[in-house]
Protein backbone atom coordinates (compact mmCIF):
# COMPACT_ATOMS: atom_id res chain seq x y z
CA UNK A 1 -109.17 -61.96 31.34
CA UNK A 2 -112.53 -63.56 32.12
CA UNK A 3 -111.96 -64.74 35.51
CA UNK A 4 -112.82 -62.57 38.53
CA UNK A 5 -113.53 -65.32 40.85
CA UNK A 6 -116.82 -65.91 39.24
CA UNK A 7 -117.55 -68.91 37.89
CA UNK A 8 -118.57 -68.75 33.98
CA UNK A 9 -121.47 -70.95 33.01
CA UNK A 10 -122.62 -69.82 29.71
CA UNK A 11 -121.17 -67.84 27.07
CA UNK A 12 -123.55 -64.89 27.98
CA UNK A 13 -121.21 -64.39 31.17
CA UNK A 14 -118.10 -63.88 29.09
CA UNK A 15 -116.93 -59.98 29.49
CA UNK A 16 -115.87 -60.63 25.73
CA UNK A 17 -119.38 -61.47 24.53
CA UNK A 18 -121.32 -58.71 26.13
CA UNK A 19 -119.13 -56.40 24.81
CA UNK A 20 -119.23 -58.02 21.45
CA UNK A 21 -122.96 -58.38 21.73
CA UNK A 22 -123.20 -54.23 22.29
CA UNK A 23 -120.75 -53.86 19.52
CA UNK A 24 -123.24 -55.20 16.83
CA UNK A 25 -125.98 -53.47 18.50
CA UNK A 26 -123.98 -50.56 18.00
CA UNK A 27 -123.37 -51.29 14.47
CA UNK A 28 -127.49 -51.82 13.93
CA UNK A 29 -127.73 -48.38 14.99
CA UNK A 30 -124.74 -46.87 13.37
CA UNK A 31 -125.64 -48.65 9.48
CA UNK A 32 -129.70 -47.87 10.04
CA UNK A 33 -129.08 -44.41 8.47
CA UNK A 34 -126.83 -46.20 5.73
CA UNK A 35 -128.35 -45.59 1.99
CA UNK A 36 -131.16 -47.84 0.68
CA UNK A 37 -129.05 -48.90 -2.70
CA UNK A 38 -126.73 -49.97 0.60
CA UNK A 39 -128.89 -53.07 2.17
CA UNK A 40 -127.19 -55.82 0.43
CA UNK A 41 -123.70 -54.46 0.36
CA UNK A 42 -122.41 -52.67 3.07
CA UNK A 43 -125.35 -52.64 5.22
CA UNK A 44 -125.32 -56.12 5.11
CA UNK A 45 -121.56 -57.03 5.20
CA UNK A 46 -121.14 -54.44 7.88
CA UNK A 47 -123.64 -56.07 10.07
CA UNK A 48 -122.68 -59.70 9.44
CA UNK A 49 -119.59 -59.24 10.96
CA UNK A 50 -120.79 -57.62 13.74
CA UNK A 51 -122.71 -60.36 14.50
CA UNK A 52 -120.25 -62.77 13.63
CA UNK A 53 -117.75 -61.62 16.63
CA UNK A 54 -120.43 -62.79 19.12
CA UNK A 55 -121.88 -65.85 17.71
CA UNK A 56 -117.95 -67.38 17.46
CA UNK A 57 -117.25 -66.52 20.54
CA UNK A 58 -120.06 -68.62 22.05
CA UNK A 59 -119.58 -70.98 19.86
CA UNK A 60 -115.79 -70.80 20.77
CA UNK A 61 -117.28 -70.48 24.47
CA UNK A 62 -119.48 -74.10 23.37
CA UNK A 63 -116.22 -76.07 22.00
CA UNK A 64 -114.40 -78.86 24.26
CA UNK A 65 -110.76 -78.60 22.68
CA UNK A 66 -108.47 -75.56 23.10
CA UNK A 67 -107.75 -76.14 19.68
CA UNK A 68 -111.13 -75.31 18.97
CA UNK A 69 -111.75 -72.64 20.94
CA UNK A 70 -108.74 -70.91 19.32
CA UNK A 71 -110.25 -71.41 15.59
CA UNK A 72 -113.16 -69.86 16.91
CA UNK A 73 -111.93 -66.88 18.63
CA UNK A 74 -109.19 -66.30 16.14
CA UNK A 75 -112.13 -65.97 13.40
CA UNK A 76 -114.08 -64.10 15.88
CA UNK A 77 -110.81 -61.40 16.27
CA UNK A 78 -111.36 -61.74 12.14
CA UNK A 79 -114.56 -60.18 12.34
CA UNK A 80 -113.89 -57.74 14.45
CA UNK A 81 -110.82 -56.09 11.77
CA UNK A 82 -113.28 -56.28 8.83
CA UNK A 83 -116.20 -54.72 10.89
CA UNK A 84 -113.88 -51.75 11.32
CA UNK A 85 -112.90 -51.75 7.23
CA UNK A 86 -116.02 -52.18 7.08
CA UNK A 87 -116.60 -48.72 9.08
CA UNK A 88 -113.65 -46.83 8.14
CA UNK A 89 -114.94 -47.24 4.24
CA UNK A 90 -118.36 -46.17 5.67
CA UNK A 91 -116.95 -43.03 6.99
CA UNK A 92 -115.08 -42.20 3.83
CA UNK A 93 -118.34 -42.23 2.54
CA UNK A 94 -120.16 -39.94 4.35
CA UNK A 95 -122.69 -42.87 5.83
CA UNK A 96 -121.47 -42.41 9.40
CA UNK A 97 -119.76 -39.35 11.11
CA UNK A 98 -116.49 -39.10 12.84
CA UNK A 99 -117.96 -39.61 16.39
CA UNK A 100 -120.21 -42.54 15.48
CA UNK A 101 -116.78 -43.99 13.91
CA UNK A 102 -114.63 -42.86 16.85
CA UNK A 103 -117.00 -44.88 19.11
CA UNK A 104 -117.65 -47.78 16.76
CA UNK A 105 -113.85 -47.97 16.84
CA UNK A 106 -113.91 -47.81 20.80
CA UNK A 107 -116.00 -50.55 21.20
CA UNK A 108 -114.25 -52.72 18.74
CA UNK A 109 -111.23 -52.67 20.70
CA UNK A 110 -112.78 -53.07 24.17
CA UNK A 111 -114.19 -56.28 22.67
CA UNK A 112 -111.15 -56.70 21.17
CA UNK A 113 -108.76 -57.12 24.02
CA UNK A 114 -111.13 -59.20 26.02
CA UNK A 115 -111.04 -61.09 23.00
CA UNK A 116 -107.64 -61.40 23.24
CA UNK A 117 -107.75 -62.29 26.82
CA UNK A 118 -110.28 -65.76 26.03
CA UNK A 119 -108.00 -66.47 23.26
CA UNK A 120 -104.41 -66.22 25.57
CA UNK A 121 -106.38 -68.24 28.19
CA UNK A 122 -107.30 -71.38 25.61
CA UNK A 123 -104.15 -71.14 24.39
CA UNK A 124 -102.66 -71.20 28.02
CA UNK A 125 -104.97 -74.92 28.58
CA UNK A 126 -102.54 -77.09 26.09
């Protein structure tokens, strides 16, 4: 959960978002070393949802309804299974090794269950 007696203010102090926001830095790094003949397939849908799981989460983060919030999360915990297909395809391929995917796969559910966490807690305002 997000609340540890500190008062959030902007998306940028959700737990779930920083994670999130080192996941697709992560990814960056992990899909730099991907093929050229890569950039606009795998490279590309890999990173897209990397960067998806943060920007709907503070756009989740921005929303007034719960019902919102949950659309936005929900599509945010989206991204976060098709980043690691994404991955797990990439590693059957040889782009990335075992560790990189072993901590690709870390991070994904660290965000993951804080994800899970903002979702419960918009879902717990109805």
């Amino acid at each position: 959960m997000e609340n540890n007696n500190v008062k959030i203010r902007h998306f940028t102090d959700l737990h779930a978002w920083q994670e999130a926001k080192l996941l697709a830095v992560l990814t960056y790094k992990a899909t730099s070393s991907f093929p050229a003949e890569e950039q606009f397939g795998l490279t590309s849908q890999t990173r897209r949802a990397a960067v998806s799981v943060s920007a709907n989460i503070a756009e989740g983060f921005a929303r007034r309804t719960s019902k919102d919030k949950r659309g936005f999360y929900q599509t945010a915990l989206a991204s976060l299974s098709e980043l690691e297909s994404h991955m797990l395809i990439a590693h059957e391929l040889t782009f990335v090794t075992k560790e990189s995917l072993q901590a690709l796969r870390t991070q994904i559910e660290r965000a993951g269950k804080l994800l899970t966490g903002l979702l419960r807690s918009a879902s717990d305002r109805i």
